[in-house]
Protein backbone atom coordinates (compact mmCIF):
# COMPACT_ATOMS: atom_id res chain seq x y z
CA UNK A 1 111.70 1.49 58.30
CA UNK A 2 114.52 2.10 55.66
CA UNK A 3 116.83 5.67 56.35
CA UNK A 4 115.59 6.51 52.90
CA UNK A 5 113.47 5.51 50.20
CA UNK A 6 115.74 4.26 47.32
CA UNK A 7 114.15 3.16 43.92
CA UNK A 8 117.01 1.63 41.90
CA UNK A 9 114.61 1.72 38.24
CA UNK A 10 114.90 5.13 38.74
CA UNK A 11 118.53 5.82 39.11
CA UNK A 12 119.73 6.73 35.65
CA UNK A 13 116.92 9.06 35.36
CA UNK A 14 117.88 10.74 38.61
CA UNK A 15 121.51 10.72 37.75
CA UNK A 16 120.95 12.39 34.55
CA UNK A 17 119.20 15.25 36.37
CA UNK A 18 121.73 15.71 38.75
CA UNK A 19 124.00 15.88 35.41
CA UNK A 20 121.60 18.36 33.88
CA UNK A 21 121.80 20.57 37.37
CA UNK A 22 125.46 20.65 37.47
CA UNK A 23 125.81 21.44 33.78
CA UNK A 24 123.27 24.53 34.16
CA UNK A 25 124.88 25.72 37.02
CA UNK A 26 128.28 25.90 35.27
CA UNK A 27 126.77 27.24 32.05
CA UNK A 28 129.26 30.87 32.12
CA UNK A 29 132.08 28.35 31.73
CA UNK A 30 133.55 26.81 28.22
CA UNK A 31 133.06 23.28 29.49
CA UNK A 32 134.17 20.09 27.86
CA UNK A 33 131.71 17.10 27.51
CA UNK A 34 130.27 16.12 31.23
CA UNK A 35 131.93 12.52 32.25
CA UNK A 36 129.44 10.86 34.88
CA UNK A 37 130.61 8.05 36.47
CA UNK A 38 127.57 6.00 37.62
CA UNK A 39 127.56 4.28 41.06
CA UNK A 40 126.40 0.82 42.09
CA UNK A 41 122.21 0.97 42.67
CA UNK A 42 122.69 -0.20 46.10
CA UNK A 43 124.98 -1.40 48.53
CA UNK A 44 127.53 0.90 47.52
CA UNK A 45 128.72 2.65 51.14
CA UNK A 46 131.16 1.31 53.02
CA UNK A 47 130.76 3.95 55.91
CA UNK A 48 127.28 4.16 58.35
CA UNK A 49 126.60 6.19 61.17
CA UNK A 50 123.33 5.73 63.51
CA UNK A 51 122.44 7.45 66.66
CA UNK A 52 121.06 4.83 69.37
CA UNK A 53 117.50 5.49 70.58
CA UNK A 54 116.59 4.03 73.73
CA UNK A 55 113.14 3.23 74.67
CA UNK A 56 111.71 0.80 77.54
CA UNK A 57 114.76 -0.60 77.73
CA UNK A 58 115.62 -1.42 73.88
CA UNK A 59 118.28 -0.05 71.84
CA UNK A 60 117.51 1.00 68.40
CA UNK A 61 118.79 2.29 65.00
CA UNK A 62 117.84 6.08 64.72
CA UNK A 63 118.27 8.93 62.38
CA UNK A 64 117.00 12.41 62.88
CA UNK A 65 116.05 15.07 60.22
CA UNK A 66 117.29 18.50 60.93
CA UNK A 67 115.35 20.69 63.35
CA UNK A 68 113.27 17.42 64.97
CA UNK A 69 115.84 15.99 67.23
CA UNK A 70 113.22 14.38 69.64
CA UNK A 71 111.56 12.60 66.94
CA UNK A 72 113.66 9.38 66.15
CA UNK A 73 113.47 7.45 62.66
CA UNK A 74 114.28 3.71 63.62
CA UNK A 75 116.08 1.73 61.29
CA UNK A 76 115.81 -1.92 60.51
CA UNK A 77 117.89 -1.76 57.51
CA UNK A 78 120.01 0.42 55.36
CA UNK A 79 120.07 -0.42 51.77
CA UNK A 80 122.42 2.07 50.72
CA UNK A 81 125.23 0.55 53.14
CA UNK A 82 127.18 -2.74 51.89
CA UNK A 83 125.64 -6.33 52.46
CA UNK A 84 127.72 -7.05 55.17
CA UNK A 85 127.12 -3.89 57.40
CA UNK A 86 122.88 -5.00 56.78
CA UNK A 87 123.86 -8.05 58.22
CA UNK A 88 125.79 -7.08 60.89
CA UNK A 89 123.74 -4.13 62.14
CA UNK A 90 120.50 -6.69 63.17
CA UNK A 91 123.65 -9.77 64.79
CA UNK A 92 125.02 -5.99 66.42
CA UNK A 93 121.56 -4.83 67.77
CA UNK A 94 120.88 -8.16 68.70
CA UNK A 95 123.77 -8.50 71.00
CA UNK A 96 123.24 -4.65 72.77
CA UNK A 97 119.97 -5.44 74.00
CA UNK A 98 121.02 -9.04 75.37
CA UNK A 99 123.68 -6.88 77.48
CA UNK A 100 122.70 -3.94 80.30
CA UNK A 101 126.23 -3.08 80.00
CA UNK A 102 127.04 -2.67 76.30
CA UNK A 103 124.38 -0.74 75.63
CA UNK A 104 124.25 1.68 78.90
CA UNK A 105 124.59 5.40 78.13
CA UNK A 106 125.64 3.79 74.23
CA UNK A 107 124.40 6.96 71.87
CA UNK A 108 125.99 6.47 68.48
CA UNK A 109 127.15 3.11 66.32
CA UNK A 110 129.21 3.35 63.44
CA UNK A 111 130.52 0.75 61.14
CA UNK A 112 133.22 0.79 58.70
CA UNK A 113 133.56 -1.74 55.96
CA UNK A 114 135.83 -2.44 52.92
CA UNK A 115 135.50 -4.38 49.76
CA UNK A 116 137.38 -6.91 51.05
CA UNK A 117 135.34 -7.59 53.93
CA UNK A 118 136.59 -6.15 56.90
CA UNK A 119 135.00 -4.59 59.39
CA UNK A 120 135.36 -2.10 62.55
CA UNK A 121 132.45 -1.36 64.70
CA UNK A 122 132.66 1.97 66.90
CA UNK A 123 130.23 2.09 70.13
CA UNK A 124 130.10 5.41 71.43
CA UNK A 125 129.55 5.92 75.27
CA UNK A 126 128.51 9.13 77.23
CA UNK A 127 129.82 6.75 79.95
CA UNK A 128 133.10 5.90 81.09
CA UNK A 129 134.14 2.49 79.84
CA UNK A 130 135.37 0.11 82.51
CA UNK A 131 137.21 -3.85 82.48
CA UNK A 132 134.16 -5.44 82.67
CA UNK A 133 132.81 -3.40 79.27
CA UNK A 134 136.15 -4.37 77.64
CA UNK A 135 135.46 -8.58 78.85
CA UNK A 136 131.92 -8.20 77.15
CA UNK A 137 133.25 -6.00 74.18
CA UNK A 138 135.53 -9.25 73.15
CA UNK A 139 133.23 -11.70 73.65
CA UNK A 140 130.98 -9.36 71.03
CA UNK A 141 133.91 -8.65 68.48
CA UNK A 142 134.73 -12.53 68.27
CA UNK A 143 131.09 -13.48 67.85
CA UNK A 144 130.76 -11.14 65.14
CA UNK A 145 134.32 -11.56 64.04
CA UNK A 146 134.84 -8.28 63.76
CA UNK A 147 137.02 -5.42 65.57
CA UNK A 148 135.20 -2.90 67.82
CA UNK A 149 136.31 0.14 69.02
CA UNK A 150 134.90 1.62 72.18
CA UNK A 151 134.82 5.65 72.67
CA UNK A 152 133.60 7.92 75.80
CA UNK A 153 135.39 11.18 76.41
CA UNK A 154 139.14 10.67 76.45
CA UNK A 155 138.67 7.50 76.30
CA UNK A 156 139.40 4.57 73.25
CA UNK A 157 139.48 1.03 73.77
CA UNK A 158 140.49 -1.00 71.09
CA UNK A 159 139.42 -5.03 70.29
CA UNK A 160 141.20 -6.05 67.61
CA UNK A 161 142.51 -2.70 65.53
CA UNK A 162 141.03 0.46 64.77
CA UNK A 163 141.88 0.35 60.84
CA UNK A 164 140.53 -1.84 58.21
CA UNK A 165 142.88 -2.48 55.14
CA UNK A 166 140.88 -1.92 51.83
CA UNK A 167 142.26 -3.08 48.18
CA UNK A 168 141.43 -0.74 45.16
CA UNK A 169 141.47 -2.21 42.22
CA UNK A 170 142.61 0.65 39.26
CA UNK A 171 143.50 0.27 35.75
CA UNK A 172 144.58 -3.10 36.36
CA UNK A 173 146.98 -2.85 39.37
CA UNK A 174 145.56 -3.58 42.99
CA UNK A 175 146.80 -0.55 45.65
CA UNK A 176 146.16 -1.49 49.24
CA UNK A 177 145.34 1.42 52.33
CA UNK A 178 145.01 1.66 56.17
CA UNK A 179 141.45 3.26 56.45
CA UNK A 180 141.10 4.35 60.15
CA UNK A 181 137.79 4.69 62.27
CA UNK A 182 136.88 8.23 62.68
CA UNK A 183 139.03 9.47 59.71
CA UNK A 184 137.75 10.34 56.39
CA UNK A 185 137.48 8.06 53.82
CA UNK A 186 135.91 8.25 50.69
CA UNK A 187 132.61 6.07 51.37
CA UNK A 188 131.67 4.46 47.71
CA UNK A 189 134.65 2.03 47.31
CA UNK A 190 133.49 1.42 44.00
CA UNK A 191 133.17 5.26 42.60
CA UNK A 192 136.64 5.67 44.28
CA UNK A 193 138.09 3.15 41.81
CA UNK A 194 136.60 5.56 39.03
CA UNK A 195 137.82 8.36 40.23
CA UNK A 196 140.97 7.34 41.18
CA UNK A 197 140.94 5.99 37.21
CA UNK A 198 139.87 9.52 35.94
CA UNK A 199 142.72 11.54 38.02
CA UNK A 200 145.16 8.57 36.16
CA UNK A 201 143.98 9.62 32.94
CA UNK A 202 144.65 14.08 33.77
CA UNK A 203 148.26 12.80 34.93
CA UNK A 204 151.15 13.17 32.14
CA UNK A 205 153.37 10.82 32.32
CA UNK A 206 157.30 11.63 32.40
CA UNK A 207 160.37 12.92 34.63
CA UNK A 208 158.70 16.06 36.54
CA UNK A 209 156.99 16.14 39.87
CA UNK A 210 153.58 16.78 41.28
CA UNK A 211 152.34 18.63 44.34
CA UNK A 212 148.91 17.17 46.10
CA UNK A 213 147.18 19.45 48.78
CA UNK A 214 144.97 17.75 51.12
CA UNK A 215 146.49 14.02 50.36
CA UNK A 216 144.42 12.16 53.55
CA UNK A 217 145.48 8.89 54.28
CA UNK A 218 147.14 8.87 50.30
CA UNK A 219 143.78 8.12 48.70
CA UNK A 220 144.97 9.54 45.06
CA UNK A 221 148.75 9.68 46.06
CA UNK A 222 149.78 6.47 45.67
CA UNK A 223 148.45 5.54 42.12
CA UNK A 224 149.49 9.09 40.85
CA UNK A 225 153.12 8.76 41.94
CA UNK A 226 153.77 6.05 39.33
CA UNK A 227 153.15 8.90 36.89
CA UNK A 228 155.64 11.16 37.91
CA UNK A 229 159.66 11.68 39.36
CA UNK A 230 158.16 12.85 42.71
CA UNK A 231 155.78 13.93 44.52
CA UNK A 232 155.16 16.23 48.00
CA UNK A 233 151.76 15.99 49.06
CA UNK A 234 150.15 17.95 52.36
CA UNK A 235 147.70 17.08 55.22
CA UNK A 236 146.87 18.61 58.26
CA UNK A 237 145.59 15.41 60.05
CA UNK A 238 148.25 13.29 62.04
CA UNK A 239 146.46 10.05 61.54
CA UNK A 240 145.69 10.55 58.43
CA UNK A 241 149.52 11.59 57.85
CA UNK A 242 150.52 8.48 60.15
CA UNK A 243 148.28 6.51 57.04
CA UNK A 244 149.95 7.76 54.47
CA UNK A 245 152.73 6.63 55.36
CA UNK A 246 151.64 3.68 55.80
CA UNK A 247 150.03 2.81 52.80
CA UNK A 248 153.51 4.32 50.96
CA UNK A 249 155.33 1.43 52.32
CA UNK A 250 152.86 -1.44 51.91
CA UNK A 251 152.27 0.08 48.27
CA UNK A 252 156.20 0.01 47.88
CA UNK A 253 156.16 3.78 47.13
CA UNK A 254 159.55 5.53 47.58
CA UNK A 255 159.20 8.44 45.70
CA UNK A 256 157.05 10.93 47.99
CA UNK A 257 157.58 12.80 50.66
CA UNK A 258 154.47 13.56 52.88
CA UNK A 259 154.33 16.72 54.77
CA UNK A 260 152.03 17.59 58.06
CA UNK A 261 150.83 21.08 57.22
CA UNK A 262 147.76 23.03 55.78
CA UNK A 263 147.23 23.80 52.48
CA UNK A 264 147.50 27.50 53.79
CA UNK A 265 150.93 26.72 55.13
CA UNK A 266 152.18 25.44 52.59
CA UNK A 267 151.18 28.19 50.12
CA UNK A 268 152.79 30.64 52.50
CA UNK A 269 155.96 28.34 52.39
CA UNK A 270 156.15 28.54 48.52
CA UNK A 271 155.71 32.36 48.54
CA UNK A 272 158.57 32.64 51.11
CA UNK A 273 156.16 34.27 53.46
CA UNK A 274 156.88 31.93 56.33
CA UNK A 275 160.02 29.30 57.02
CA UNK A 276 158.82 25.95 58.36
CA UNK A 277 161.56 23.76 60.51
CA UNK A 278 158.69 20.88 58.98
CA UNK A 279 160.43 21.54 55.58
CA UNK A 280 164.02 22.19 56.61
CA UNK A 281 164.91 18.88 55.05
CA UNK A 282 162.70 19.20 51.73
CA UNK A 283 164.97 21.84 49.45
CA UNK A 284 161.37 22.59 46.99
CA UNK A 285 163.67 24.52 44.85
CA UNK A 286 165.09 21.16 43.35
CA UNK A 287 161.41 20.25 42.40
CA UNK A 288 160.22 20.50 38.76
CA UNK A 289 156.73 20.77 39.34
CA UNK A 290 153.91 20.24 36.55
CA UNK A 291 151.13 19.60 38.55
CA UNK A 292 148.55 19.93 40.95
CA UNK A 293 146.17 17.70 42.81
CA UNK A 294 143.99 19.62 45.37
CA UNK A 295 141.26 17.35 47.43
CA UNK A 296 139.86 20.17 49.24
CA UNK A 297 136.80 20.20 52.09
CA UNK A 298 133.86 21.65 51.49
CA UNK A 299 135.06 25.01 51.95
CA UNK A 300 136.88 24.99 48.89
CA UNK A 301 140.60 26.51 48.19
CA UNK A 302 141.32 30.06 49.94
CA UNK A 303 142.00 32.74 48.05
CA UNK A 304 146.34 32.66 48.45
CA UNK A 305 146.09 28.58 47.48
CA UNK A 306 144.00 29.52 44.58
CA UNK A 307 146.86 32.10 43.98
CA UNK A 308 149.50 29.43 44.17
CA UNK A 309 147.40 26.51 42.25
CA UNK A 310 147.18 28.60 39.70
CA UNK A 311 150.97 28.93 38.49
CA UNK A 312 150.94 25.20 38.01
CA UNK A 313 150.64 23.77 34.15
CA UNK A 314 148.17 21.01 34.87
CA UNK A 315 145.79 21.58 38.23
CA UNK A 316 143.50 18.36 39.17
CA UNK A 317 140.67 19.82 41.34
CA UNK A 318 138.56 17.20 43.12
CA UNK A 319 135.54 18.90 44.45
CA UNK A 320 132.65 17.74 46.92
CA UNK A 321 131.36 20.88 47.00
CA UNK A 322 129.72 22.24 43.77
CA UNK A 323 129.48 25.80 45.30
CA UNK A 324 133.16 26.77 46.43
CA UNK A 325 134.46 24.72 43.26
CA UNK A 326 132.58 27.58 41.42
CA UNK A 327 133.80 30.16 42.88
CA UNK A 328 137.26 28.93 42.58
CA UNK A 329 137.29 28.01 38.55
CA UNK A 330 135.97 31.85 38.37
CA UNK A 331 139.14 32.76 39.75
CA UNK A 332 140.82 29.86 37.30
CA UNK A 333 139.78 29.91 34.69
CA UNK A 334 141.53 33.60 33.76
CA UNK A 335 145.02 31.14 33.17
CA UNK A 336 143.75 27.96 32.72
CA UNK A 337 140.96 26.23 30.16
CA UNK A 338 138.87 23.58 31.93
CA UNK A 339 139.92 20.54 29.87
CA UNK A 340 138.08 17.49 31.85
CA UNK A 341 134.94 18.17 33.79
CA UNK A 342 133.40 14.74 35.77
CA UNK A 343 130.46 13.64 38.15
CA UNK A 344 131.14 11.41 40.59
CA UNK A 345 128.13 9.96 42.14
CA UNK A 346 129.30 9.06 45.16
CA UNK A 347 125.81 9.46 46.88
CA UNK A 348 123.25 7.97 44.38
CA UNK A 349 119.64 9.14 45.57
CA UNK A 350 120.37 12.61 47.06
CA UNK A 351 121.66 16.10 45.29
CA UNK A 352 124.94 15.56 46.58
CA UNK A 353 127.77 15.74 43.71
CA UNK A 354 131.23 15.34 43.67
CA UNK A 355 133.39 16.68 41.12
CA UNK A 356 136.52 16.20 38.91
CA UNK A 357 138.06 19.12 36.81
CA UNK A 358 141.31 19.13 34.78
CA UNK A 359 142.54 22.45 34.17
CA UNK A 360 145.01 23.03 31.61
CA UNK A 361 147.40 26.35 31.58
CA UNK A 362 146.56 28.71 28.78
CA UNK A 363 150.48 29.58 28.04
CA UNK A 364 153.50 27.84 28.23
CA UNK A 365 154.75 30.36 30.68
CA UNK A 366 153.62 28.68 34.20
CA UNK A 367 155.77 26.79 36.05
CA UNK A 368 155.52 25.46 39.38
């Protein structure tokens, strides 16, 4: 069976509900026309994740719904997932069962595509992984042609590399980034493009400088610095830090410094609360900010970063999290006017939405 029942002829109808949902549920705000920015039907993840169900000696495909963790639901395809990971789950399947000891004590596969057809495979192990594992784990990766990435506790053995190199193609420029297994990555290439379009079109172009909390591996960094003088940006994750930098240098980006610290931290930093020997060589009083970009988790901004966002002229607020976005614009919207509102659909087919609001300052007062 199929993870989930997917009926493309009834996509736009489902989108526009999700539209209608979002809309009602920010009714107490002065809201701008909704933008929706519609996904591919299918095929449009580059990211899947199964658990591996063994039974008389056969690997399969499983997912579990919440609460019924003994009841397995085997997977033969996944039509949400790009063509290439269908393909290569039944060739990777294939191969486990052919092998005792690939697929001993193997509980979880994950797969991790890009647009321009590369592809990392990670086999998870509640098993130490030994030589011999690592002799049939190459023979695999070059029959698949494909890297693979083995993982027990404290373990990682790497065929190939652990990164894929993806190519975005935006308002008519191509920007190329390091997307590495087990780090988060936006999963519908092709509603990334849009949004990555959409946070373009908030940016004012000229000679001031932007801040970006929560930057990941440079997802929106690198196309937004050609719209301003510079740019700091924040993230807590070292490999996603170790990315951005990265993707800076194949991008031939010069003008951003990228800092490894929380949004929190940072906040505290710019307040004077706390001195960080992180910063010692970044003098933020020679900044002219204008604007914000905030990419937050699900948890949304905490109260002291909504504190400090909100001093900014121009705040972009990406949001996959309907809820805490909410309860932030309340806080908001009391110095800024919500001047873009979008709906990304990154996951078509479920009541998932992602977000993108443009807030404008009400006076000419705020500076950053």
């Amino acid at each position: 069976m199929t993870t989930q029942h997917i009926y493309p002829e009834h996509y736009h109808a489902e989108l526009e509900e999700k539209a209608q949902l979002l809309i009602n549920q920010f009714g107490n705000f002065k809201l701008p026309p909704l933008q929706v920015f519609e996904s591919p039907e299918t095929h449009y993840r580059m990211r899947a994740e199964f658990k591996i169900w063994h039974e008389d000696n056969t690997v399969h495909y499983a997912m579990f719904r919440a609460g019924e963790y003994k009841k397995p639901y085997k997977i033969e395809d996944f039509p949400v997932a790009s063509v290439q990971i269908n393909e290569l789950m039944e060739a990777l399947l294939k191969a486990l069962n052919q092998s005792q000891l690939l697929k001993n004590r193997l509980f979880q596969a994950e797969f991790l595509n890009t647009l321009t057809h590369e592809m990392v495979i990670t086999l998870i192990y509640h098993t130490p992984l030994s030589d011999e594992w690592e002799l049939e784990a190459k023979q695999l990766a070059k029959s698949l042609g494909v890297s693979i990435v083995g993982r027990s506790r404290k373990q990682k053995r790497i065929i190939g590399r652990d990164f894929v190199e993806e190519t975005l193609h935006v308002q008519g420029r191509d920007y190329h980034y390091q997307q590495v297994e087990a780090s988060f990555t936006q999963p519908n290439a092709k509603v990334c493009e849009k949004m990555l379009s959409w946070a373009l079109d908030c940016a004012e172009e000229g000679d001031r400088d932007m801040l970006e909390l929560y930057c990941g591996n440079g997802n929106f960094t690198i196309p937004l610095s050609t719209k301003f003088r510079r740019v700091v940006a924040t993230e807590v994750s070292k490999t996603s830090v170790n990315s951005a930098h990265y993707n800076l240098e194949k991008n031939g980006i010069d003008n951003v410094n990228v800092i490894r610290m929380s949004s929190e931290e940072f906040a505290e930093a710019m307040d004077g609360v706390r001195n960080f020997r992180r910063l010692a060589n970044l003098d933020l009083e020679t900044y002219d900010f204008s604007t914000v970009l905030v990419d937050p988790p699900r948890a949304g901004l905490d109260d002291h970063t909504v504190n400090i966002v909100s001093r900014f002229e121009r705040i972009i607020y990406i949001s996959c999290n309907p809820n805490t976005l909410e309860h932030n614009l309340a806080m908001l919207a009391k110095t800024h006017d919500i001047s873009k509102f979008a709906l990304f659909d990154q996951f078509p087919y479920t009541q998932h939405v992602e977000c993108g609001v443009l807030l404008t300052s009400k006076t000419d007062n705020i500076r950053g």
